[in-house]
Protein backbone atom coordinates (compact mmCIF):
# COMPACT_ATOMS: atom_id res chain seq x y z
CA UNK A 1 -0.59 -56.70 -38.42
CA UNK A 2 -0.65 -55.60 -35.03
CA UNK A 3 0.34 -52.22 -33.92
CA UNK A 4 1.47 -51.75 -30.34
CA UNK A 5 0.81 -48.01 -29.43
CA UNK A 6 2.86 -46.79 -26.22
CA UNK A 7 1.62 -43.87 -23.85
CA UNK A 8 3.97 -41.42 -22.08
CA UNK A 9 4.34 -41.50 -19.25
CA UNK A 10 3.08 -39.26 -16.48
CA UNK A 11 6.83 -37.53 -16.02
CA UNK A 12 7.14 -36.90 -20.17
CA UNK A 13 3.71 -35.61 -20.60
CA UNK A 14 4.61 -33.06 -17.59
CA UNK A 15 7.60 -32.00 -19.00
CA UNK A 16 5.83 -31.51 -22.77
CA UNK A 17 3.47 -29.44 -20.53
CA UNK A 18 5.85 -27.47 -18.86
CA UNK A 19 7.65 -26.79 -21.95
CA UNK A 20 4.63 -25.75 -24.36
CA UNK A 21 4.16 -23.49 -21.45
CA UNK A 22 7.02 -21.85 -21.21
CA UNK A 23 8.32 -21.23 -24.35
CA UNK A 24 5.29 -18.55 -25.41
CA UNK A 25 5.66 -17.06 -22.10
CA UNK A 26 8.93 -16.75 -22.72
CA UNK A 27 8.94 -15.36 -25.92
CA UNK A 28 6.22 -12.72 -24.58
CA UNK A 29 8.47 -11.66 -21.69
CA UNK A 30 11.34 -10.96 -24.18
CA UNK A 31 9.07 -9.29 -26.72
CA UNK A 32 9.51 -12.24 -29.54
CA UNK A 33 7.35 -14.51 -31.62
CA UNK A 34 7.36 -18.26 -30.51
CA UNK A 35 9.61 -19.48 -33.72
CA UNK A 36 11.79 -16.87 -33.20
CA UNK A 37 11.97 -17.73 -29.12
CA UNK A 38 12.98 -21.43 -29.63
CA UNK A 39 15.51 -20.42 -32.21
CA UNK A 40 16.98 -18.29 -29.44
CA UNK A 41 16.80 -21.01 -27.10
CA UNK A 42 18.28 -23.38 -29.62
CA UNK A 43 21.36 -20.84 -30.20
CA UNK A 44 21.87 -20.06 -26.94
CA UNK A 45 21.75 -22.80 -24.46
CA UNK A 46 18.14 -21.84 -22.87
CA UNK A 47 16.29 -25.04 -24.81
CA UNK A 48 19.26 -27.42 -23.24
CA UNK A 49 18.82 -26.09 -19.80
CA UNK A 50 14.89 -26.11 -20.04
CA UNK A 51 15.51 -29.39 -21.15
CA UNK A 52 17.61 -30.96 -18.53
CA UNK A 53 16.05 -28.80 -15.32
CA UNK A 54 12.60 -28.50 -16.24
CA UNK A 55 11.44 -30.61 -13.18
CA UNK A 56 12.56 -27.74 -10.91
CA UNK A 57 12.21 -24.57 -12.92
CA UNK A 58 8.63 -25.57 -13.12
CA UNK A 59 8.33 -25.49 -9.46
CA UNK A 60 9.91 -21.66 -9.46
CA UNK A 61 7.89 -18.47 -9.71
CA UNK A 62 7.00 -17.83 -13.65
CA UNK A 63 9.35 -14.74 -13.31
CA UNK A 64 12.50 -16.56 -11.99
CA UNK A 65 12.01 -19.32 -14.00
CA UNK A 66 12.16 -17.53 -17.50
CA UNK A 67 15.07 -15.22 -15.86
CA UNK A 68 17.33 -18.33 -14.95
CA UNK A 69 16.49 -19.30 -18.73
CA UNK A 70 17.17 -15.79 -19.86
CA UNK A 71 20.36 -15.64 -18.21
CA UNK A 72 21.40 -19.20 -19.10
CA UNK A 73 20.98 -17.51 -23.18
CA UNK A 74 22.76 -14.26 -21.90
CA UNK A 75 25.97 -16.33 -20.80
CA UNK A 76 26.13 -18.61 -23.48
CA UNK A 77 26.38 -14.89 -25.97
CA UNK A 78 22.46 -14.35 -26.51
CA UNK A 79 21.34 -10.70 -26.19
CA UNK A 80 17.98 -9.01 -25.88
C-alpha cells in the first residue's frame, strides 16, 4: 500500500515556530508554567488571536507582542 506523506508548508511550519515560541515566553513573562499558559490562552481569547495574527505579531518587538496577547486575555475577563 502506498502512503503519500505531505510536508507543510513554509507559511505553517513558521507559524508552528512562532507559536512554540511564544507560548513559554509568554508564560515566563506572566510568571506561569506552559500548561497552565495555554489554558489561559484557551480561556481567554489570547490562543485565537495568536492564532489568526501570528504573521504580524511575530514581526513586533517580543515585549509588545506578548502585551497585545496579554491584553487580548485581559479584555476577554483573564486576570494576572
Amino acid at each position: 500500500m502506498d502512503t503519500e506523506f505531505k510536508t507543510l508548508d513554509k507559511a505553517t511550519k513558521d507559524k508552528i515556530s512562532f507559536i512554540t515560541f511564544i507560548v513559554p515566553e509568554f508564560a515566563v513573562a506572566y510568571k506561569m508554567n506552559i500548561q497552565d499558559a495555554y489554558f489561559y490562552l484557551k480561556k481567554y481569547g489570547g490562543w485565537d488571536f495568536l492564532n489568526k495574527h501570528w504573521w504580524a505579531l511575530h514581526t513586533d518587538n517580543l515585549l509588545y507582542t506578548l502585551h497585545s496577547i496579554y491584553e487580548v486575555c485581559y479584555q476577554n475577563g483573564g486576570q494576572r
